[in-house]
Structure formats: structure tokens, C-alpha cells
PDB file of N, CA and C in Angstrom:
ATOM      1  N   UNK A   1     -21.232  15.941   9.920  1.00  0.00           N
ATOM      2  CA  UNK A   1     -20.285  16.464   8.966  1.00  0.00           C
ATOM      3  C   UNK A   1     -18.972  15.698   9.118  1.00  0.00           C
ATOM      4  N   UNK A   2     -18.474  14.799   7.811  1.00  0.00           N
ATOM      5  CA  UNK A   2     -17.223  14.010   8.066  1.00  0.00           C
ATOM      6  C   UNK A   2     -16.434  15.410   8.211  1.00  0.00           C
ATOM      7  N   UNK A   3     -15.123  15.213   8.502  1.00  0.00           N
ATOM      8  CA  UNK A   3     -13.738  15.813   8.233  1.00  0.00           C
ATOM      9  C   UNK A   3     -12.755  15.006   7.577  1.00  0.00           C
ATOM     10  N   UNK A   4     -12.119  15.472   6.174  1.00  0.00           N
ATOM     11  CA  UNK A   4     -11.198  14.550   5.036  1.00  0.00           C
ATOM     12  C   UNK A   4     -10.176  15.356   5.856  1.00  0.00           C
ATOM     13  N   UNK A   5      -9.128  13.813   5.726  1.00  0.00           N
ATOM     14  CA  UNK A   5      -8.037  14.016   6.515  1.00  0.00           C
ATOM     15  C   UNK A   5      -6.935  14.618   5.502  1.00  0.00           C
ATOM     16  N   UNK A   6      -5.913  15.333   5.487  1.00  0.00           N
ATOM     17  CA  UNK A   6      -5.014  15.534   4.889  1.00  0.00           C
ATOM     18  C   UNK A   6      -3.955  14.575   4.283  1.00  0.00           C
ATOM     19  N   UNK A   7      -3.906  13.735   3.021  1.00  0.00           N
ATOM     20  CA  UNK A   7      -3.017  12.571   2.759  1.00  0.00           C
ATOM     21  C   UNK A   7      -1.599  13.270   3.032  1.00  0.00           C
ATOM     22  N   UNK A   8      -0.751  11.919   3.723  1.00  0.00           N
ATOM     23  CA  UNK A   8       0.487  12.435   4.055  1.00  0.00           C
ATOM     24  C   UNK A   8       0.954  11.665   2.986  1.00  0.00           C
ATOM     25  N   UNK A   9       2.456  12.148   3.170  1.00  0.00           N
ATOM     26  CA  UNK A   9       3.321  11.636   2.398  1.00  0.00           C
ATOM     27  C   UNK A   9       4.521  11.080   2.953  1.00  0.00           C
ATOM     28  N   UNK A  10       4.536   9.747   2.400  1.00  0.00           N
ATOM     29  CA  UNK A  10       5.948   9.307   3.575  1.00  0.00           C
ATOM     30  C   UNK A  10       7.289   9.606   3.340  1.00  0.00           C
ATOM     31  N   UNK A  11       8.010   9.752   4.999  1.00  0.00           N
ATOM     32  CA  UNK A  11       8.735  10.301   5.175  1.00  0.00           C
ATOM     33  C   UNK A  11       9.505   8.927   5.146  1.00  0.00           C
ATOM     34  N   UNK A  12      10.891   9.328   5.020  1.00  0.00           N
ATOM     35  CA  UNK A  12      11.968   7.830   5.140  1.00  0.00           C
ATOM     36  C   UNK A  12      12.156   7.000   6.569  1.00  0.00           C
ATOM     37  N   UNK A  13      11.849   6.024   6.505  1.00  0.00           N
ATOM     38  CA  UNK A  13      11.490   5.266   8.036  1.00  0.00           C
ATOM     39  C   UNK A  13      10.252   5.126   8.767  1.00  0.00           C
ATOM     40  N   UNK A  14       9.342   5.934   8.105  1.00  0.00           N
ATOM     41  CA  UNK A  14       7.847   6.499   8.447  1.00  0.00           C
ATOM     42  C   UNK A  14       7.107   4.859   7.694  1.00  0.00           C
ATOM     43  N   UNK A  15       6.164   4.464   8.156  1.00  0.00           N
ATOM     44  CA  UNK A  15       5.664   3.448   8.177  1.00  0.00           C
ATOM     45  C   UNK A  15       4.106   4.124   7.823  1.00  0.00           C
ATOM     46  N   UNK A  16       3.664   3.640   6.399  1.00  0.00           N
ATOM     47  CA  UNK A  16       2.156   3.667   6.431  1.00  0.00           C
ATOM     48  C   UNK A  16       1.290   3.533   7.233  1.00  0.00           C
ATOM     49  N   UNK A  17       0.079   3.980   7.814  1.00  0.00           N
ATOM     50  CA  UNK A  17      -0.799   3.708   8.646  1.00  0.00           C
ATOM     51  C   UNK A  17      -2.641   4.038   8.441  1.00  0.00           C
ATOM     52  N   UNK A  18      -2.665   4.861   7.386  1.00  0.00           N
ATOM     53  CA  UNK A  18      -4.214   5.124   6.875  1.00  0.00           C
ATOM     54  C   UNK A  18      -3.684   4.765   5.685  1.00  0.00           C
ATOM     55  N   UNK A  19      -5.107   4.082   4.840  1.00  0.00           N
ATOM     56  CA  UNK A  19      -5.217   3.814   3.403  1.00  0.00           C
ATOM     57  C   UNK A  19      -5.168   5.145   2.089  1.00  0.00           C
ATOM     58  N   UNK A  20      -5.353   6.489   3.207  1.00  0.00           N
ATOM     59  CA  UNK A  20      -4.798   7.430   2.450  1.00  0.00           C
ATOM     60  C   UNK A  20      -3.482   7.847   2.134  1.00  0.00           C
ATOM     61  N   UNK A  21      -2.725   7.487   3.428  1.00  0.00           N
ATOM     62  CA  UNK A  21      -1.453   8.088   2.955  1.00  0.00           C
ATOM     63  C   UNK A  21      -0.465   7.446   1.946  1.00  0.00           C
ATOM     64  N   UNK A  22      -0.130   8.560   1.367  1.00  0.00           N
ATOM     65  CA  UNK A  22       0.655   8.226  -0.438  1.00  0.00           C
ATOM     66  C   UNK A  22       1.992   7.673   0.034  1.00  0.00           C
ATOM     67  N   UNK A  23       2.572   7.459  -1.050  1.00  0.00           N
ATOM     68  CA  UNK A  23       3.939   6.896  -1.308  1.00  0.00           C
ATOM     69  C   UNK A  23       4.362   7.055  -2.546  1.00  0.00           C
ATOM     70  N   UNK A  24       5.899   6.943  -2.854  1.00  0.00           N
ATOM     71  CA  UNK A  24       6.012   6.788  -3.970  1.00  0.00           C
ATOM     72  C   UNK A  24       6.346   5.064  -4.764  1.00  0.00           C
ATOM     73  N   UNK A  25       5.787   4.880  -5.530  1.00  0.00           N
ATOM     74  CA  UNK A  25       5.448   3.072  -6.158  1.00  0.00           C
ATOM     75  C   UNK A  25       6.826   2.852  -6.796  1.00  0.00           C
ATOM     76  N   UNK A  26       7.692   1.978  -6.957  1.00  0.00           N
ATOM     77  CA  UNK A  26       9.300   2.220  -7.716  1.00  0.00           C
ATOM     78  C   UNK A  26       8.507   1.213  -8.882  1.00  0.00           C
ATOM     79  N   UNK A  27       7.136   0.587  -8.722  1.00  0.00           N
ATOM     80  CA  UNK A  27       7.108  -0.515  -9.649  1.00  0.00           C
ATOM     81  C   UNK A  27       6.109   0.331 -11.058  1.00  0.00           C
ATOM     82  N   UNK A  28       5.375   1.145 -10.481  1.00  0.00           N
ATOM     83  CA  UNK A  28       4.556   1.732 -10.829  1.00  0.00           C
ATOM     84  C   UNK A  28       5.249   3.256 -11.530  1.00  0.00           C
ATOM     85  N   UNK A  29       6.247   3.909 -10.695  1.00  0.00           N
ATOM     86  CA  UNK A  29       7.127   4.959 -10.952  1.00  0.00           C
ATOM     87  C   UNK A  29       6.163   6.248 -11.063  1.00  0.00           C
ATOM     88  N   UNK A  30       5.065   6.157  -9.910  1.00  0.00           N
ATOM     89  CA  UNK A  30       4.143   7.072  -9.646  1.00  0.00           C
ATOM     90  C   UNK A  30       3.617   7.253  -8.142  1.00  0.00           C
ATOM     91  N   UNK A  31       2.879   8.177  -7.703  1.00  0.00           N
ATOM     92  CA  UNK A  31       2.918   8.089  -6.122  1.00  0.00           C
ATOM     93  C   UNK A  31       1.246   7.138  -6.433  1.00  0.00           C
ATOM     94  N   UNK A  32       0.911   6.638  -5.001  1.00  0.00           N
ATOM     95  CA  UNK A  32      -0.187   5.906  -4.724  1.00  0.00           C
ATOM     96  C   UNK A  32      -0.621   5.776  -3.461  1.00  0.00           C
ATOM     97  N   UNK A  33      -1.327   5.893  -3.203  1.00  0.00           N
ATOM     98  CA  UNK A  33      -2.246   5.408  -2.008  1.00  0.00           C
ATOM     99  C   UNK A  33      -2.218   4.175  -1.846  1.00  0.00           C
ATOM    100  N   UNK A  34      -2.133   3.985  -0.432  1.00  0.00           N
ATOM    101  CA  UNK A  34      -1.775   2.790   0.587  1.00  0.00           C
ATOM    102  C   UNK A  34      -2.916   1.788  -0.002  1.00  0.00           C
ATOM    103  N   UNK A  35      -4.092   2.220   0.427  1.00  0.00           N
ATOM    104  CA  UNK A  35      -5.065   1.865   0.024  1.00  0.00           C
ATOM    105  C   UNK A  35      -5.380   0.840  -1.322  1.00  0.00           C
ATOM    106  N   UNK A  36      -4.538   1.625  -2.923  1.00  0.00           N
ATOM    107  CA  UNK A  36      -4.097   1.321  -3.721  1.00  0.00           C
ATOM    108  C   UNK A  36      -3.377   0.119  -4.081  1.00  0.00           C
ATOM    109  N   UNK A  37      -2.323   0.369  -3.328  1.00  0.00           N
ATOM    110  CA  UNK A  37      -1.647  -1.042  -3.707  1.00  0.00           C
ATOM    111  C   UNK A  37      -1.563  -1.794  -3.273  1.00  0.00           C
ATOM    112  N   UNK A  38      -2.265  -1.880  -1.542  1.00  0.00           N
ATOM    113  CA  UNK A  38      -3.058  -3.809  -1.578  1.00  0.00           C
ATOM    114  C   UNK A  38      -3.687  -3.974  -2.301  1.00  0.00           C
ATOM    115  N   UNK A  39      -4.810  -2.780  -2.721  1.00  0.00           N
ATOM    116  CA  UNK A  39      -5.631  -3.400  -3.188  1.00  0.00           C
ATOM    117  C   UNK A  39      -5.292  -4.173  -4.118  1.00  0.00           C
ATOM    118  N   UNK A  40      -4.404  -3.552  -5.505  1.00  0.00           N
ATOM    119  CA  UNK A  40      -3.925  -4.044  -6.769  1.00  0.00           C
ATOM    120  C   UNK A  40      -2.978  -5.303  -6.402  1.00  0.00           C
ATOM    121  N   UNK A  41      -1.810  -5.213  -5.430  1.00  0.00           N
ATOM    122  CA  UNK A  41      -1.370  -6.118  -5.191  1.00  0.00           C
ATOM    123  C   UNK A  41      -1.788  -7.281  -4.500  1.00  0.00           C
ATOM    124  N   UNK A  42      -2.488  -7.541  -3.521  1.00  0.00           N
ATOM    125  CA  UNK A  42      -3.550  -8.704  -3.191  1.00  0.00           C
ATOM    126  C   UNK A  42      -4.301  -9.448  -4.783  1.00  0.00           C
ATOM    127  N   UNK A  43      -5.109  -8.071  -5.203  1.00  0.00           N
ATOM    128  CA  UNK A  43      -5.701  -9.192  -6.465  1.00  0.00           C
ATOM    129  C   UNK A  43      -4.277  -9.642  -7.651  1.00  0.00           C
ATOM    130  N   UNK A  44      -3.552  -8.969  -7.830  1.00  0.00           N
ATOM    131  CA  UNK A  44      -2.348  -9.602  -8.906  1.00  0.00           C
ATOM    132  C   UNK A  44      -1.865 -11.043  -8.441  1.00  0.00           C
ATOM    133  N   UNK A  45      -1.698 -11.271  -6.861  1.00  0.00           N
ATOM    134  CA  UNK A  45      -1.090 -12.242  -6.298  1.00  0.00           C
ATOM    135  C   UNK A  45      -2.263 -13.378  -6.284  1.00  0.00           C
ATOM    136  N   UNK A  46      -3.649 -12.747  -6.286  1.00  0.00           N
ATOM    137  CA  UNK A  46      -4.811 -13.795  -5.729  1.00  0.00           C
ATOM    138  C   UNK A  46      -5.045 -14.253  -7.002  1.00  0.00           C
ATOM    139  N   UNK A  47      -4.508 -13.915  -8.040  1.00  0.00           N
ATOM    140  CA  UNK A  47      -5.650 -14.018  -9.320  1.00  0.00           C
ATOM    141  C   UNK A  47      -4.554 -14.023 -10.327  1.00  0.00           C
ATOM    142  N   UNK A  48      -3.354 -14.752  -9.954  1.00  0.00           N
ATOM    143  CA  UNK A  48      -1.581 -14.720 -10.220  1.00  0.00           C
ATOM    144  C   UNK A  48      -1.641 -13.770 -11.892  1.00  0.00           C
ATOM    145  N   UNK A  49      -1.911 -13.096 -11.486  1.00  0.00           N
ATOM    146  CA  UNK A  49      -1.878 -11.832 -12.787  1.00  0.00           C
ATOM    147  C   UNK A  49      -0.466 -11.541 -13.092  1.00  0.00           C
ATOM    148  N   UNK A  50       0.649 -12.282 -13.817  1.00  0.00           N
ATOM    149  CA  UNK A  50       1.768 -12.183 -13.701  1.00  0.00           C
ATOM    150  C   UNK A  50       2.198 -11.103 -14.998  1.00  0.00           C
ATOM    151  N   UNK A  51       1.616  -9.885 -15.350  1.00  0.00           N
ATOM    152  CA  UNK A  51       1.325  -8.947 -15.940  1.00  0.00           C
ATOM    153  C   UNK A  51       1.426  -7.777 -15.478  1.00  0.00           C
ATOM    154  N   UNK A  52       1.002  -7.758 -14.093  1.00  0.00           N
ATOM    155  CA  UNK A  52       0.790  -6.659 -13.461  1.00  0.00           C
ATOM    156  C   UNK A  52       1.919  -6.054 -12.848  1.00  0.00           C
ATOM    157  N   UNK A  53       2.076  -4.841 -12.261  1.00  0.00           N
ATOM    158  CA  UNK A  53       3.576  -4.261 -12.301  1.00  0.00           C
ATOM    159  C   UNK A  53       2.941  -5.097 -10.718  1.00  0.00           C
ATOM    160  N   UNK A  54       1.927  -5.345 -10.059  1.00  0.00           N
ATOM    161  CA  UNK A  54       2.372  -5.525  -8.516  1.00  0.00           C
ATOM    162  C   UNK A  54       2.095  -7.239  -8.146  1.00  0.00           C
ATOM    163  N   UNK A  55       2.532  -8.235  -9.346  1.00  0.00           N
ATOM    164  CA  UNK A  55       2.804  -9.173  -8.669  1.00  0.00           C
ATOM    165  C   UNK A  55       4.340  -9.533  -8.555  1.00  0.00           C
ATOM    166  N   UNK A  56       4.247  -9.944  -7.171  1.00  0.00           N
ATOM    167  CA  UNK A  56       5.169 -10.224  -6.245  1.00  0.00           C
ATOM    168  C   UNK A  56       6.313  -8.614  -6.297  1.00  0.00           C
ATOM    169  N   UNK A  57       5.881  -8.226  -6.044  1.00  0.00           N
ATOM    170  CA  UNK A  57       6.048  -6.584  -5.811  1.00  0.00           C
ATOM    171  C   UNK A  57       6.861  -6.792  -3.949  1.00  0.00           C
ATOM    172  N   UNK A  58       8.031  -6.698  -4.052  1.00  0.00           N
ATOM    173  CA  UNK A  58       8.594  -6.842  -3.126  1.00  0.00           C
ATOM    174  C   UNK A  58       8.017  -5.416  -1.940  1.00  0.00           C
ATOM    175  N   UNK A  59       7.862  -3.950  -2.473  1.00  0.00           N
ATOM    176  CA  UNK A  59       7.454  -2.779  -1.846  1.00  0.00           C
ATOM    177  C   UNK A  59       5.892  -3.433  -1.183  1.00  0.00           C
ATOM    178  N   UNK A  60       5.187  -3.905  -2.366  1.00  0.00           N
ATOM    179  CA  UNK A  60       3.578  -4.168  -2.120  1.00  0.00           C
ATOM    180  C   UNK A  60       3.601  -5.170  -0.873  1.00  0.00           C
ATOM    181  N   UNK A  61       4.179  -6.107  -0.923  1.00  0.00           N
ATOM    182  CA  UNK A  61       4.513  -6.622   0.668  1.00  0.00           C
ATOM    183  C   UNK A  61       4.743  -6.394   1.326  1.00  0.00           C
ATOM    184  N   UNK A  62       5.810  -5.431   1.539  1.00  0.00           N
ATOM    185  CA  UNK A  62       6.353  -4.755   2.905  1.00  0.00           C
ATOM    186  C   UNK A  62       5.030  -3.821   3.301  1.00  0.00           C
ATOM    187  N   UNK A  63       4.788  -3.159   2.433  1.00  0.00           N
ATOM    188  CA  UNK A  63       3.307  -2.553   2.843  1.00  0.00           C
ATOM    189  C   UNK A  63       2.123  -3.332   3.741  1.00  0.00           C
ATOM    190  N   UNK A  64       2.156  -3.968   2.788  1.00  0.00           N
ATOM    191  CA  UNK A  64       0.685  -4.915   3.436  1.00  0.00           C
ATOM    192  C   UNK A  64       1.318  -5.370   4.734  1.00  0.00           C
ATOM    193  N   UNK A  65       2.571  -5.890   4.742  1.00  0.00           N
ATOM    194  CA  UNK A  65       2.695  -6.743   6.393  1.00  0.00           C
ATOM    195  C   UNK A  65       3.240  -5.357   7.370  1.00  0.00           C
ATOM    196  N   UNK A  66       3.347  -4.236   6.696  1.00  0.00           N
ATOM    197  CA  UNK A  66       3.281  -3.375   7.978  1.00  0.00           C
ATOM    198  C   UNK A  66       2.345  -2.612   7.700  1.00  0.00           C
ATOM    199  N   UNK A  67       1.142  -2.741   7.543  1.00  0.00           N
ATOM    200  CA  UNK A  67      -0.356  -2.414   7.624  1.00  0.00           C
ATOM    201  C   UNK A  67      -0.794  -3.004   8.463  1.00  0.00           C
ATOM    202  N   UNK A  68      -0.642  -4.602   8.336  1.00  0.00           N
ATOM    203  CA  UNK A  68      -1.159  -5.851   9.076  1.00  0.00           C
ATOM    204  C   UNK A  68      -0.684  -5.702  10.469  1.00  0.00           C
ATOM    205  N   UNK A  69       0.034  -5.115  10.695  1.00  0.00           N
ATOM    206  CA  UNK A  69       0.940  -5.188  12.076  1.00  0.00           C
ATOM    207  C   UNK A  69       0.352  -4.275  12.644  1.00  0.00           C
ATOM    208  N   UNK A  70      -0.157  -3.296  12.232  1.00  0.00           N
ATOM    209  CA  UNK A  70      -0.941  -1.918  13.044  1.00  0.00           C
ATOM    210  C   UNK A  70      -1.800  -2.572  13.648  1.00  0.00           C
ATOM    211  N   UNK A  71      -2.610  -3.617  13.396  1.00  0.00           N
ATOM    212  CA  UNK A  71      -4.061  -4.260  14.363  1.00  0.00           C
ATOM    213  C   UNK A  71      -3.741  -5.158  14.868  1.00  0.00           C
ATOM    214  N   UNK A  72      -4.086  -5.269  16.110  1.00  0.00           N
ATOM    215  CA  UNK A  72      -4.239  -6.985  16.653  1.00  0.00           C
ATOM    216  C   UNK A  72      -4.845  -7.887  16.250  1.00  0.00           C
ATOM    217  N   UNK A  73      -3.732  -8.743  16.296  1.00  0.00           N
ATOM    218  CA  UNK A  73      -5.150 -10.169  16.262  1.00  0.00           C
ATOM    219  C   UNK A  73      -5.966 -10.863  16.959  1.00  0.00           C
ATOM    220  N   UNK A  74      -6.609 -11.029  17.180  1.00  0.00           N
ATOM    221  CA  UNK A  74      -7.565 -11.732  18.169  1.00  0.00           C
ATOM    222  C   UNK A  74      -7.746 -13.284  18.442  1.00  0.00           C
TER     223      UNK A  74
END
């Protein structure tokens, strides 16, 4: 039997850390999951979708490189 975790919501200074927990998007002007906006922002940047509210999304970066920072590298 999984257990679904409760999505948090960030607090000011609070740093994402599961792909569930929400935020609010300033580009988007809606809340989203972590999860969410690499995802969207990785493909806008990979696939230069210069259309999309998340290319070069200054928030969508700070995200991803303090996501990236939670794991080691090897």
C-alpha cells in the first residue's frame, strides 16, 4: 500500500525538494508543481519554444538548479 504525501506549499526561503511540492509560477500566474515546471521549462529551452511562458523563465531556473543541488554527483 503506497502512502500520497501531502503537497506542500512553499514557504518564503523554503527551497523545493519533492516534484510534488507547489509554488506559485509569476510566469504562469498560477500555482504548479515542481515537477511541472522542469518539466515544461527543460522542453521550452530544449526545443527553444520561444512561445512558451517558461522559456528562459528566470523562476524555472532557480528551481531546477536548486533541485539539482539536493543530489550528489558522482
Amino acid at each position: 500500500m503506497s502512502v500520497r504525501r501531502k503537497r506542500n506549499a512553499r514557504q518564503p526561503g523554503q527551497r523545493l525538494k519533492y516534484l510534488e511540492d507547489e509554488f506559485y509560477c509569476r510566469a504562469r500566474r498560477r500555482r504548479l508543481s515542481l515537477g511541472k515546471c522542469l518539466n515544461d521549462y527543460c522542453n521550452a529551452n530544449a526545443f527553444e519554444d520561444r512561445k512558451s511562458a517558461c522559456w528562459r523563465c528566470p523562476q524555472g531556473q532557480n528551481n531546477r538548479s536548486d533541485y539539482s543541488r539536493e543530489f550528489p554527483s558522482f
